[in-house]
PDB file of N, CA and C in Angstrom:
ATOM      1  N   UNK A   1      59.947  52.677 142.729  1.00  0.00           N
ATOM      2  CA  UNK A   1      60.127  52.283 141.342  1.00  0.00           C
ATOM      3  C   UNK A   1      59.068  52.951 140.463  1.00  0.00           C
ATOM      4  N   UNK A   2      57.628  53.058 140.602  1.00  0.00           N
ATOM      5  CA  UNK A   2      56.915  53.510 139.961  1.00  0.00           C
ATOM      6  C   UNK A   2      56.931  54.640 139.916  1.00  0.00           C
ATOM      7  N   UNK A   3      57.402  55.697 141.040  1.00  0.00           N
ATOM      8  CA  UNK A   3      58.110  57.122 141.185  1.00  0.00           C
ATOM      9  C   UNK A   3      58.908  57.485 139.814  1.00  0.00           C
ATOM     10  N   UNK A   4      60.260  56.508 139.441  1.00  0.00           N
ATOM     11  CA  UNK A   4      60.811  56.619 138.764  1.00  0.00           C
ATOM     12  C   UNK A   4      60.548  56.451 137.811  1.00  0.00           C
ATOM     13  N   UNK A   5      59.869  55.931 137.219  1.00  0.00           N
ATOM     14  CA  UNK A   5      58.661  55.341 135.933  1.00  0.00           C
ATOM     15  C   UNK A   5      58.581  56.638 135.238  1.00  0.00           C
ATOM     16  N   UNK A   6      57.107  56.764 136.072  1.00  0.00           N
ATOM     17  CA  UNK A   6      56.586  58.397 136.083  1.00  0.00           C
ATOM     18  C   UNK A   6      57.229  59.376 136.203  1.00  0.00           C
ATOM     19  N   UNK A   7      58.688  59.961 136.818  1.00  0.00           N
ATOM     20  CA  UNK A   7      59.449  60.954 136.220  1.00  0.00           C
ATOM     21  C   UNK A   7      59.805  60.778 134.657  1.00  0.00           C
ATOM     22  N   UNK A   8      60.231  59.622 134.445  1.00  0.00           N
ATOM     23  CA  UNK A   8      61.112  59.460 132.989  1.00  0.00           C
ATOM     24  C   UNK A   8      60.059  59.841 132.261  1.00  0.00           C
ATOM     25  N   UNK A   9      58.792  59.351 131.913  1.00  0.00           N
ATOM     26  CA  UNK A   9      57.528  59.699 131.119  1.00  0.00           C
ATOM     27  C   UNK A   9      57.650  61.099 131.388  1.00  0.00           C
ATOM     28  N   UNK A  10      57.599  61.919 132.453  1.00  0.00           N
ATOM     29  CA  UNK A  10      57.776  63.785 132.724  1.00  0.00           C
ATOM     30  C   UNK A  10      58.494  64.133 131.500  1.00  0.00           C
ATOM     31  N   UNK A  11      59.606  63.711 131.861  1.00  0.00           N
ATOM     32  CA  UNK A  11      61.359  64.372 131.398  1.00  0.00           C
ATOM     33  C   UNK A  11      60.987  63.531 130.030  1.00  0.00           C
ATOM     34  N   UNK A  12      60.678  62.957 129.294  1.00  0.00           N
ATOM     35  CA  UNK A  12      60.552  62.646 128.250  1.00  0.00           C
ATOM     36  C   UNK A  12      59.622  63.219 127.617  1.00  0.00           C
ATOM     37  N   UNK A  13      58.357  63.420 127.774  1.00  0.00           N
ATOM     38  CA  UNK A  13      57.751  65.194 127.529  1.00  0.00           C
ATOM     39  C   UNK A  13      57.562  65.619 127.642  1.00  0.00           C
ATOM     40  N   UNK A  14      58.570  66.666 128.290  1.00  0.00           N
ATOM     41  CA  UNK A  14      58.889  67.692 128.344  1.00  0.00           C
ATOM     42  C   UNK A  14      60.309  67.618 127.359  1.00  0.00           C
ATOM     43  N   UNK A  15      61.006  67.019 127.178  1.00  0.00           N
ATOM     44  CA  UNK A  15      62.107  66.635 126.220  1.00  0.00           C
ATOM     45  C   UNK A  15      61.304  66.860 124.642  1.00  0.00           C
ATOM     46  N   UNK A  16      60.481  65.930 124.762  1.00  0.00           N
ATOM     47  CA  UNK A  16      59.543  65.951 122.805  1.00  0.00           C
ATOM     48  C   UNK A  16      58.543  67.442 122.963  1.00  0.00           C
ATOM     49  N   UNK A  17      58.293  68.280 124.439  1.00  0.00           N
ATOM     50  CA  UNK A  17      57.779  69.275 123.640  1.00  0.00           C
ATOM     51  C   UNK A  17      58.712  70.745 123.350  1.00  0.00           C
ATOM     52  N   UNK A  18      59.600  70.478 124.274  1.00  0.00           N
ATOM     53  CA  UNK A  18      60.865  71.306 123.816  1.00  0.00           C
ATOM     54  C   UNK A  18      61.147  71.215 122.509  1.00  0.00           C
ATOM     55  N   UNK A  19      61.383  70.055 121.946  1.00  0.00           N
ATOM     56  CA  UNK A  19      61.820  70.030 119.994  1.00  0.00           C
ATOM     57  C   UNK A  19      60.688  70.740 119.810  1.00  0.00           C
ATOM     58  N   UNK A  20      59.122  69.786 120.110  1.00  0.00           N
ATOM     59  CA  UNK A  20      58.417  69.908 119.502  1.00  0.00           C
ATOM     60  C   UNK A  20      58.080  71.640 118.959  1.00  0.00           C
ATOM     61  N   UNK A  21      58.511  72.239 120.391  1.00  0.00           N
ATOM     62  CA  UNK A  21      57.984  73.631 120.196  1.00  0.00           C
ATOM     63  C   UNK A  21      59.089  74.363 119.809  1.00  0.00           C
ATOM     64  N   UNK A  22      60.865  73.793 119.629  1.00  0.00           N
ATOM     65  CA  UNK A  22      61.479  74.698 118.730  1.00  0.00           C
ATOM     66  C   UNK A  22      61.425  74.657 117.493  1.00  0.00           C
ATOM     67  N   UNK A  23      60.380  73.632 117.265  1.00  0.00           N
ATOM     68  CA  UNK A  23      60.409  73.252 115.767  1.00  0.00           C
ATOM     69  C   UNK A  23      59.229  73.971 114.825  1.00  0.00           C
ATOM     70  N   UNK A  24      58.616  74.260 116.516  1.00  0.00           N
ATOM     71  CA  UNK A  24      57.301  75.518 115.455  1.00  0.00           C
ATOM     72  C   UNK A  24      57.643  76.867 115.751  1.00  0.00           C
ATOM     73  N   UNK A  25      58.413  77.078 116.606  1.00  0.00           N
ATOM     74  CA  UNK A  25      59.065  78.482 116.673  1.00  0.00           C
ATOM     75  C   UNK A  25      60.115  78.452 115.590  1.00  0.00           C
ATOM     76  N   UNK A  26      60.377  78.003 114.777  1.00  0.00           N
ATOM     77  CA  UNK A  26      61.451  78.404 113.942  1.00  0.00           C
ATOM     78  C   UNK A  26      61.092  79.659 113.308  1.00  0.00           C
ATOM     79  N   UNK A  27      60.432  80.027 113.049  1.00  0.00           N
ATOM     80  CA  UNK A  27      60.158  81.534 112.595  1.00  0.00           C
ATOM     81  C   UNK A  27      60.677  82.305 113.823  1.00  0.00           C
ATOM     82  N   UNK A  28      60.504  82.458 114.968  1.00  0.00           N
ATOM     83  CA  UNK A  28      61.000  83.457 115.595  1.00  0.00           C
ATOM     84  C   UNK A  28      62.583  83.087 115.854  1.00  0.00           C
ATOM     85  N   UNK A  29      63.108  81.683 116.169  1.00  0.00           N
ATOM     86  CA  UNK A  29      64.506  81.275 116.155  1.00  0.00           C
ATOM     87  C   UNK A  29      64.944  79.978 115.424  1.00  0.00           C
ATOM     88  N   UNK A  30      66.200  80.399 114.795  1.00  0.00           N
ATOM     89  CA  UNK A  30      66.667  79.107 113.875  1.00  0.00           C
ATOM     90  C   UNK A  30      66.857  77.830 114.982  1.00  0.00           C
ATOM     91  N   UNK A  31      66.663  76.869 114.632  1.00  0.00           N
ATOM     92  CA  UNK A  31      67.224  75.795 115.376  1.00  0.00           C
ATOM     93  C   UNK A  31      68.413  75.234 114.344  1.00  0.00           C
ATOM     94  N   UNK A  32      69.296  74.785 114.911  1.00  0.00           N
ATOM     95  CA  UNK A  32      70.952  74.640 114.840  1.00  0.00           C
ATOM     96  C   UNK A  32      70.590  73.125 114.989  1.00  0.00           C
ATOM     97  N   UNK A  33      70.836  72.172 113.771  1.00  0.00           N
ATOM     98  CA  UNK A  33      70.963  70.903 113.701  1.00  0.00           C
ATOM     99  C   UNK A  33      72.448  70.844 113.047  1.00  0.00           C
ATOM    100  N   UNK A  34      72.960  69.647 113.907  1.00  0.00           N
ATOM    101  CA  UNK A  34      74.331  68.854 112.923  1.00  0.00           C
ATOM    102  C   UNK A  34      75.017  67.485 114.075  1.00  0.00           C
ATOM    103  N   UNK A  35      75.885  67.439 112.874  1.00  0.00           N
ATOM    104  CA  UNK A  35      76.286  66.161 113.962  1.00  0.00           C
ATOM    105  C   UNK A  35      77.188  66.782 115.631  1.00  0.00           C
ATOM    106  N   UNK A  36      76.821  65.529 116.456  1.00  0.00           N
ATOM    107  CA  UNK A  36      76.957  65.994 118.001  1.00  0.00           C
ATOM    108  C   UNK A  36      78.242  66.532 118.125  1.00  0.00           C
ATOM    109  N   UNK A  37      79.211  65.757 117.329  1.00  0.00           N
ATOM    110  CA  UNK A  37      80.879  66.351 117.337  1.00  0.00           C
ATOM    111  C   UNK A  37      80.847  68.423 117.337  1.00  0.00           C
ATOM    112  N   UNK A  38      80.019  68.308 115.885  1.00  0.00           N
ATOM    113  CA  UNK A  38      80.306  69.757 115.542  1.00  0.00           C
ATOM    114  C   UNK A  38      79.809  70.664 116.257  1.00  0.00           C
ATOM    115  N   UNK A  39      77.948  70.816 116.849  1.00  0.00           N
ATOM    116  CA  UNK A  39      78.344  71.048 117.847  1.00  0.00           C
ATOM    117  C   UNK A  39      79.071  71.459 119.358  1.00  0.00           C
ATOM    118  N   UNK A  40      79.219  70.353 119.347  1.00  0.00           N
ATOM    119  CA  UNK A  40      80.157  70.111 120.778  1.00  0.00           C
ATOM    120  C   UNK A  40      81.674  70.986 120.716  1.00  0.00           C
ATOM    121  N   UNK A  41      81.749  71.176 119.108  1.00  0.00           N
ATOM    122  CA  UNK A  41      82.661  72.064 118.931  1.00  0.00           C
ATOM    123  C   UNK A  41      82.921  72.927 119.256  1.00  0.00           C
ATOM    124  N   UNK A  42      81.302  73.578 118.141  1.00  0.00           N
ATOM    125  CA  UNK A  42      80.746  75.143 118.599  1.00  0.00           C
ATOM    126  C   UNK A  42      80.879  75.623 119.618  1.00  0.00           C
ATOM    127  N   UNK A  43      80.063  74.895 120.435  1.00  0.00           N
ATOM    128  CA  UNK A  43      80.076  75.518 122.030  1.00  0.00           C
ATOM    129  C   UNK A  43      80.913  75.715 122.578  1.00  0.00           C
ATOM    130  N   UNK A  44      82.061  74.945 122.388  1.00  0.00           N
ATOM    131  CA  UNK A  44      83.389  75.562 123.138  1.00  0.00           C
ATOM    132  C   UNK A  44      84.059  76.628 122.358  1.00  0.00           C
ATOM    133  N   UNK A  45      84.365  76.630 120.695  1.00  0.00           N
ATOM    134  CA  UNK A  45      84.809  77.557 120.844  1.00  0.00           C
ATOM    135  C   UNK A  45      84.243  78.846 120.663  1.00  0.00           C
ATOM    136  N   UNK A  46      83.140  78.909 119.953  1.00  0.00           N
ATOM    137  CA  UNK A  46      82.407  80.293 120.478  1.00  0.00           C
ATOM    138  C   UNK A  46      81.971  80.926 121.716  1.00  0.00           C
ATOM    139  N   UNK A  47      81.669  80.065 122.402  1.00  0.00           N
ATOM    140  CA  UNK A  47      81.011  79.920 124.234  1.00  0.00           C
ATOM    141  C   UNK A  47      81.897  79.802 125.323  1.00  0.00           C
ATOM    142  N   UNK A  48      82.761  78.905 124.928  1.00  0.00           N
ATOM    143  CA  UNK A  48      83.809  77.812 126.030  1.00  0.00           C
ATOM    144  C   UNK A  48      82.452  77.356 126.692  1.00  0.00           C
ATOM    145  N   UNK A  49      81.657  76.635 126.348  1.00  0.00           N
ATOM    146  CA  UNK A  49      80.665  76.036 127.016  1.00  0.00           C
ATOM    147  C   UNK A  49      81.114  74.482 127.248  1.00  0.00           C
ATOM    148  N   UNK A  50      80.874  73.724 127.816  1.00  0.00           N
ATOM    149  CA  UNK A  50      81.577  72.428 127.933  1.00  0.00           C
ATOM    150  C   UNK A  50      80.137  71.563 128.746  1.00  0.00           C
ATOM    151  N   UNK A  51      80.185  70.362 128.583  1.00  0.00           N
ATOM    152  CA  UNK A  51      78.972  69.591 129.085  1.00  0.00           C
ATOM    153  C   UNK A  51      78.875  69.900 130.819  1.00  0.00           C
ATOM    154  N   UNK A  52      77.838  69.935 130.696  1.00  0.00           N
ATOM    155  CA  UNK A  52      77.421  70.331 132.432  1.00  0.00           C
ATOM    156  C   UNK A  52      76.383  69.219 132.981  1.00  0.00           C
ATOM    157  N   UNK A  53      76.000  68.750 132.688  1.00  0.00           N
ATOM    158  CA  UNK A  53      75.120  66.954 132.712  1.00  0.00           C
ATOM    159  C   UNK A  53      74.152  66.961 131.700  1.00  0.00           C
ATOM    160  N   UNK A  54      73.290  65.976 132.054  1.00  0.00           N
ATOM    161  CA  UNK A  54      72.900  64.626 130.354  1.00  0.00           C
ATOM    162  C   UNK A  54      72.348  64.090 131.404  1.00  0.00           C
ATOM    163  N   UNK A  55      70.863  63.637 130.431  1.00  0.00           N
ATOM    164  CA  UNK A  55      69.859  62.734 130.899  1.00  0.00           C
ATOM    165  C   UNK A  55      69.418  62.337 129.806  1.00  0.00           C
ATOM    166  N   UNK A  56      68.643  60.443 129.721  1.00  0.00           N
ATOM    167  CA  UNK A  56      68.392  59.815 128.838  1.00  0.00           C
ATOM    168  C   UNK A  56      67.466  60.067 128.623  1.00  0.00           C
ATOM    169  N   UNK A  57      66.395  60.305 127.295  1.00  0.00           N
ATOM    170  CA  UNK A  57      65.168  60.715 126.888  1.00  0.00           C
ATOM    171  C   UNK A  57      64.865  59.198 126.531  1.00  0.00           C
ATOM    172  N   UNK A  58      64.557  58.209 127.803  1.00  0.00           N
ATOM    173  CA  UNK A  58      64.282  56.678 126.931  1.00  0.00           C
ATOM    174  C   UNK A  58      64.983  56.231 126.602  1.00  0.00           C
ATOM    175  N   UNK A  59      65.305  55.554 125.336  1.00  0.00           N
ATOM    176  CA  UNK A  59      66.268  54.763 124.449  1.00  0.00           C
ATOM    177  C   UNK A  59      66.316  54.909 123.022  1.00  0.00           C
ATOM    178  N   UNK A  60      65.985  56.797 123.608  1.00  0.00           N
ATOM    179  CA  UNK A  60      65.838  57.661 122.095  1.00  0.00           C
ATOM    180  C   UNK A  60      66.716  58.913 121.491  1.00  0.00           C
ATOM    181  N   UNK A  61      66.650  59.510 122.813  1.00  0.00           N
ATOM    182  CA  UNK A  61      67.605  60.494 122.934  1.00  0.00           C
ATOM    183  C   UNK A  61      68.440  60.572 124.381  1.00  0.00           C
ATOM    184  N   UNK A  62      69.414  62.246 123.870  1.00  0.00           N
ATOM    185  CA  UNK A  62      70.687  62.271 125.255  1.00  0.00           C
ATOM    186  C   UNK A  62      70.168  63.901 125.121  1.00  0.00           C
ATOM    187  N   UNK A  63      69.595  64.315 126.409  1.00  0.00           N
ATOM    188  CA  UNK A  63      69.041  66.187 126.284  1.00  0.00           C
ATOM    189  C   UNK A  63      70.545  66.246 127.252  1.00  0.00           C
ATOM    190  N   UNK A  64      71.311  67.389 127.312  1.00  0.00           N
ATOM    191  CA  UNK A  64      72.469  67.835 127.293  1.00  0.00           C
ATOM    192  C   UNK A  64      72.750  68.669 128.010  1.00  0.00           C
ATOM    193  N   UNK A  65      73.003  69.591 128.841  1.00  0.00           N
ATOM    194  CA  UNK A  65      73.066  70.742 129.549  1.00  0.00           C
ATOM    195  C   UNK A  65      74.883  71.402 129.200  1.00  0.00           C
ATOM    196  N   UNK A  66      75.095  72.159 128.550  1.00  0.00           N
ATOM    197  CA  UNK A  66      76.403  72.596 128.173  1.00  0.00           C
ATOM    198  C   UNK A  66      76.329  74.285 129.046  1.00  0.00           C
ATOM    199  N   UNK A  67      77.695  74.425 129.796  1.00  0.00           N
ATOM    200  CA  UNK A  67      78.019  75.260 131.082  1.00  0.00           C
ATOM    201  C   UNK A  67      79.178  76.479 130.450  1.00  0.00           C
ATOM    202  N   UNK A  68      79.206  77.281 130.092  1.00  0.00           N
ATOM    203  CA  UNK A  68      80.105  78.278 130.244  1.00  0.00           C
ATOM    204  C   UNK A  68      80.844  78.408 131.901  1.00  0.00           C
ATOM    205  N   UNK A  69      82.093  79.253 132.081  1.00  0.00           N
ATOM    206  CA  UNK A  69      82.566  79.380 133.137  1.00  0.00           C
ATOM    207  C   UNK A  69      81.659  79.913 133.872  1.00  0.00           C
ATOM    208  N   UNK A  70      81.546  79.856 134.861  1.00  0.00           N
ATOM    209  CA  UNK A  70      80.914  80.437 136.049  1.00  0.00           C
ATOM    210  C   UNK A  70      79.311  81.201 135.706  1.00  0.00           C
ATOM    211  N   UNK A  71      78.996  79.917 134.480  1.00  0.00           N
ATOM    212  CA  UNK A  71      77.152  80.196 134.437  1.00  0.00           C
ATOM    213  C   UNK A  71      77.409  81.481 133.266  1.00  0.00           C
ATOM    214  N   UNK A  72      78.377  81.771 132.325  1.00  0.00           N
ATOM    215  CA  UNK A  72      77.765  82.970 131.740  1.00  0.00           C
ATOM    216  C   UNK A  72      77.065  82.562 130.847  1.00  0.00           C
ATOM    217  N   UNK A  73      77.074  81.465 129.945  1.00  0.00           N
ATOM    218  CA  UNK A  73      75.930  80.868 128.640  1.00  0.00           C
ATOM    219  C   UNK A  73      75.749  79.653 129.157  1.00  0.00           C
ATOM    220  N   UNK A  74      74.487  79.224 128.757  1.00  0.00           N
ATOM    221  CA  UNK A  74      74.726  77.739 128.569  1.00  0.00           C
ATOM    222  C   UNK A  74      73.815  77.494 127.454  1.00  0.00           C
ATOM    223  N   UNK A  75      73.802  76.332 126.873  1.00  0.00           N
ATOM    224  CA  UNK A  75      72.941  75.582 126.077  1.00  0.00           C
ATOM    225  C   UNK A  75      72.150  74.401 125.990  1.00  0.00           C
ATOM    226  N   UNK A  76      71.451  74.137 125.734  1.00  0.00           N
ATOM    227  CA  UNK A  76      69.918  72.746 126.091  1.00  0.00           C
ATOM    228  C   UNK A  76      70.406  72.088 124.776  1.00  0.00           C
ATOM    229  N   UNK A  77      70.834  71.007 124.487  1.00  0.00           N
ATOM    230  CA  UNK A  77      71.173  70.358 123.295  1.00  0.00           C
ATOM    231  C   UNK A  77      70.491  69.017 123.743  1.00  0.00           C
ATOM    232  N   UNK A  78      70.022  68.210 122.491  1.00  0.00           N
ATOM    233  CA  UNK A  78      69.387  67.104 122.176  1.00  0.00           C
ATOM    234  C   UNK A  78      69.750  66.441 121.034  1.00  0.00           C
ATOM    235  N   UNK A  79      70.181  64.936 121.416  1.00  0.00           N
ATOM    236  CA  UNK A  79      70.823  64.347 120.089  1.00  0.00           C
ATOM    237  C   UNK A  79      69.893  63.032 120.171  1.00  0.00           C
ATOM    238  N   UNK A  80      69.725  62.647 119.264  1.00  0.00           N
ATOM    239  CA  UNK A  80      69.326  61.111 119.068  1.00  0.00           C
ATOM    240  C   UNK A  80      69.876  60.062 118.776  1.00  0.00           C
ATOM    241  N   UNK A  81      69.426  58.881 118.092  1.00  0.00           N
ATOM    242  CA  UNK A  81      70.447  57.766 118.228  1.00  0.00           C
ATOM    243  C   UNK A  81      70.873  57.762 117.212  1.00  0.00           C
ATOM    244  N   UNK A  82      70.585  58.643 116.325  1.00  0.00           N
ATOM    245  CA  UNK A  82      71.612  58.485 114.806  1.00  0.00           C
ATOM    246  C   UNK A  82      72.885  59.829 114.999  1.00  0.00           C
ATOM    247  N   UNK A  83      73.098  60.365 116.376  1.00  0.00           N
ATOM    248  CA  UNK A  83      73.954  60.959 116.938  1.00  0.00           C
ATOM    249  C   UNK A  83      73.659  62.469 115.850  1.00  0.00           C
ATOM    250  N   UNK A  84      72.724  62.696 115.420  1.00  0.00           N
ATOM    251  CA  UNK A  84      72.006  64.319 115.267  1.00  0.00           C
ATOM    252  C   UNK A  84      72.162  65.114 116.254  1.00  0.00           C
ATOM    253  N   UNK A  85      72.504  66.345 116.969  1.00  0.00           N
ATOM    254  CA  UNK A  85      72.339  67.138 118.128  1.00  0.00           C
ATOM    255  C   UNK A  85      71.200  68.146 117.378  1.00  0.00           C
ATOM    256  N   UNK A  86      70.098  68.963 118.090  1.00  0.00           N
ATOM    257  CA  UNK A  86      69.586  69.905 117.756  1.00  0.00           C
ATOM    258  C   UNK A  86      69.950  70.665 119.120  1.00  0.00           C
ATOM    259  N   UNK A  87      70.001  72.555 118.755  1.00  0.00           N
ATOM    260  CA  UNK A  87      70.154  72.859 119.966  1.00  0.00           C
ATOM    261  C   UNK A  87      68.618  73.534 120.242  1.00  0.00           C
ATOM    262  N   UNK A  88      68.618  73.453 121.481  1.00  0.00           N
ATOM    263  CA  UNK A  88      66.624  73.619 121.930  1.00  0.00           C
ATOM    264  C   UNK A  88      66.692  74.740 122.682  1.00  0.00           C
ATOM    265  N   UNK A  89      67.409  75.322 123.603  1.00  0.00           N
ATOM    266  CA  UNK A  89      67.376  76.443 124.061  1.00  0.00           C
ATOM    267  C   UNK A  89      68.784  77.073 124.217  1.00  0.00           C
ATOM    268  N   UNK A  90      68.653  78.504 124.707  1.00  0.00           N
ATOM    269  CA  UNK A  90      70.163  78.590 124.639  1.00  0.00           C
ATOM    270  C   UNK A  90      70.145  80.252 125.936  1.00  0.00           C
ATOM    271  N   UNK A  91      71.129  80.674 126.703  1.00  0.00           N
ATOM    272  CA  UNK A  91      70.459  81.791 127.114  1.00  0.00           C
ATOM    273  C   UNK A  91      72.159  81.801 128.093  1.00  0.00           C
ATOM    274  N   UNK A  92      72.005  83.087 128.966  1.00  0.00           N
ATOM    275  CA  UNK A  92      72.866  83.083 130.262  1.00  0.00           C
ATOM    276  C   UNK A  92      72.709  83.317 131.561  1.00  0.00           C
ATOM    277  N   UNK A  93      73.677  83.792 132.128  1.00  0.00           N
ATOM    278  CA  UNK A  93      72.841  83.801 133.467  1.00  0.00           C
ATOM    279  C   UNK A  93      72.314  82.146 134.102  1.00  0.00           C
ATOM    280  N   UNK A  94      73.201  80.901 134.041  1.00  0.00           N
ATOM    281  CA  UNK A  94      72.652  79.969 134.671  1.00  0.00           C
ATOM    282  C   UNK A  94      73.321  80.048 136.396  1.00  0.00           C
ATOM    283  N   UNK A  95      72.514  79.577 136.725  1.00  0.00           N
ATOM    284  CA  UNK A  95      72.671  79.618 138.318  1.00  0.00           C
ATOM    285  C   UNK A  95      72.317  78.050 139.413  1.00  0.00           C
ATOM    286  N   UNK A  96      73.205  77.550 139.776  1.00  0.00           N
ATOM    287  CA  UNK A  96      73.256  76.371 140.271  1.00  0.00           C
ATOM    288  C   UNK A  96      72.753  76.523 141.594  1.00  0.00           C
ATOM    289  N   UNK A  97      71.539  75.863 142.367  1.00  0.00           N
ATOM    290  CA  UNK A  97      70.741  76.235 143.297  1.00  0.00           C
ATOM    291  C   UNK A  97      71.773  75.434 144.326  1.00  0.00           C
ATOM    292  N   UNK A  98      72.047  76.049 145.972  1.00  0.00           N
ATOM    293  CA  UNK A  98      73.397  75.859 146.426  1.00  0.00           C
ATOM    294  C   UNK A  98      72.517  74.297 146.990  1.00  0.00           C
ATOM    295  N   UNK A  99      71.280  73.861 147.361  1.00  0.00           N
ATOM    296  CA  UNK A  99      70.838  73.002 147.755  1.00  0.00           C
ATOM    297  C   UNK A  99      70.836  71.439 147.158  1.00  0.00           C
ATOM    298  N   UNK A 100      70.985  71.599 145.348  1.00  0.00           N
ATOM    299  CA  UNK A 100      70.968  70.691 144.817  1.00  0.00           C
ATOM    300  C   UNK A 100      72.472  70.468 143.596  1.00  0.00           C
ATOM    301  N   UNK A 101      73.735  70.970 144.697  1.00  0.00           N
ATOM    302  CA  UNK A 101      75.018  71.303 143.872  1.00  0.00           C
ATOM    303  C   UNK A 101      75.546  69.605 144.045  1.00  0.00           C
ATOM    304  N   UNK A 102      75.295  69.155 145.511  1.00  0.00           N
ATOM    305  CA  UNK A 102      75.714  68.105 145.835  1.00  0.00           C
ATOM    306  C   UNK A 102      74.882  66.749 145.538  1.00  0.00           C
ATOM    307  N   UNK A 103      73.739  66.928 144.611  1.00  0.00           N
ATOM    308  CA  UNK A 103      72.389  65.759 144.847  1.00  0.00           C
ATOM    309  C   UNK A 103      72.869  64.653 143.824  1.00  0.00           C
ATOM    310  N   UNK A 104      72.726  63.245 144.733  1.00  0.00           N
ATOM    311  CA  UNK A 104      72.918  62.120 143.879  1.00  0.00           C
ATOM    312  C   UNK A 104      71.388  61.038 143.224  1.00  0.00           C
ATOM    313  N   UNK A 105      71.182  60.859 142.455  1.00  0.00           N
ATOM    314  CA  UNK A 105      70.439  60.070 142.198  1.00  0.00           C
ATOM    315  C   UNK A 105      71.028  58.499 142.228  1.00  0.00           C
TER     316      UNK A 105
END
C-alpha cells in the first residue's frame, strides 16, 4: 500500500512538471489547449490517433496516452476537472515493450 502511495506522488510530478515545463517552453512549442471533445477530435482526424491508456493525476487530472496505428504518432494529453485537455508532448515512433503488452495492475 505505501508502494502505491509513493508511485501516485511520482506520476503526479512528473504529470505537474510536464505542464509545468510545456508551459515554459512555449517559446520553442505552442501548447494546444481546448475542450477534451475537440481534441479528441483532432487526433483522430489529423493523426487517426485514438486513446491508448489514462492514468489519474489524483483527483485533479486524466494524463492520456493517444496511439496512431501501429505506433506511427502518438500524443501525451492532460485534462483536468473542468474537462480542459492540454496537449504536453507529441512525437512518433511509439513502441510497446513486448514484456509489459500484457501487465495488469
Amino acid at each position: 500500500m505505501k508502494r502505491i502511495y509513493i508511485d501516485r506522488i511520482i506520476v503526479s510530478g512528473f504529470a505537474a512538471a510536464l505542464f509545468a515545463a510545456s508551459v515554459v517552453a512555449a517559446d520553442a512549442q505552442i501548447v494546444i489547449c481546448a475542450p477534451h471533445a475537440q481534441i479528441v477530435e483532432y487526433l483522430k482526424d489529423e493523426f487517426q490517433e485514438l486513446p491508448g491508456a489514462y492514468g489519474l493525476v489524483g483527483d485533479k487530472a486524466i494524463l492520456e496516452l493517444f496511439l496512431a496505428p501501429e505506433g506511427v504518432t502518438w500524443t501525451i494529453v492532460l485534462t483536468d476537472i473542468s474537462g480542459k485537455s492540454c496537449i504536453l508532448a507529441a512525437g512518433d515512433s511509439w513502441e510497446q515493450k513486448p514484456d509489459t503488452a500484457g501487465l495488469k495492475t
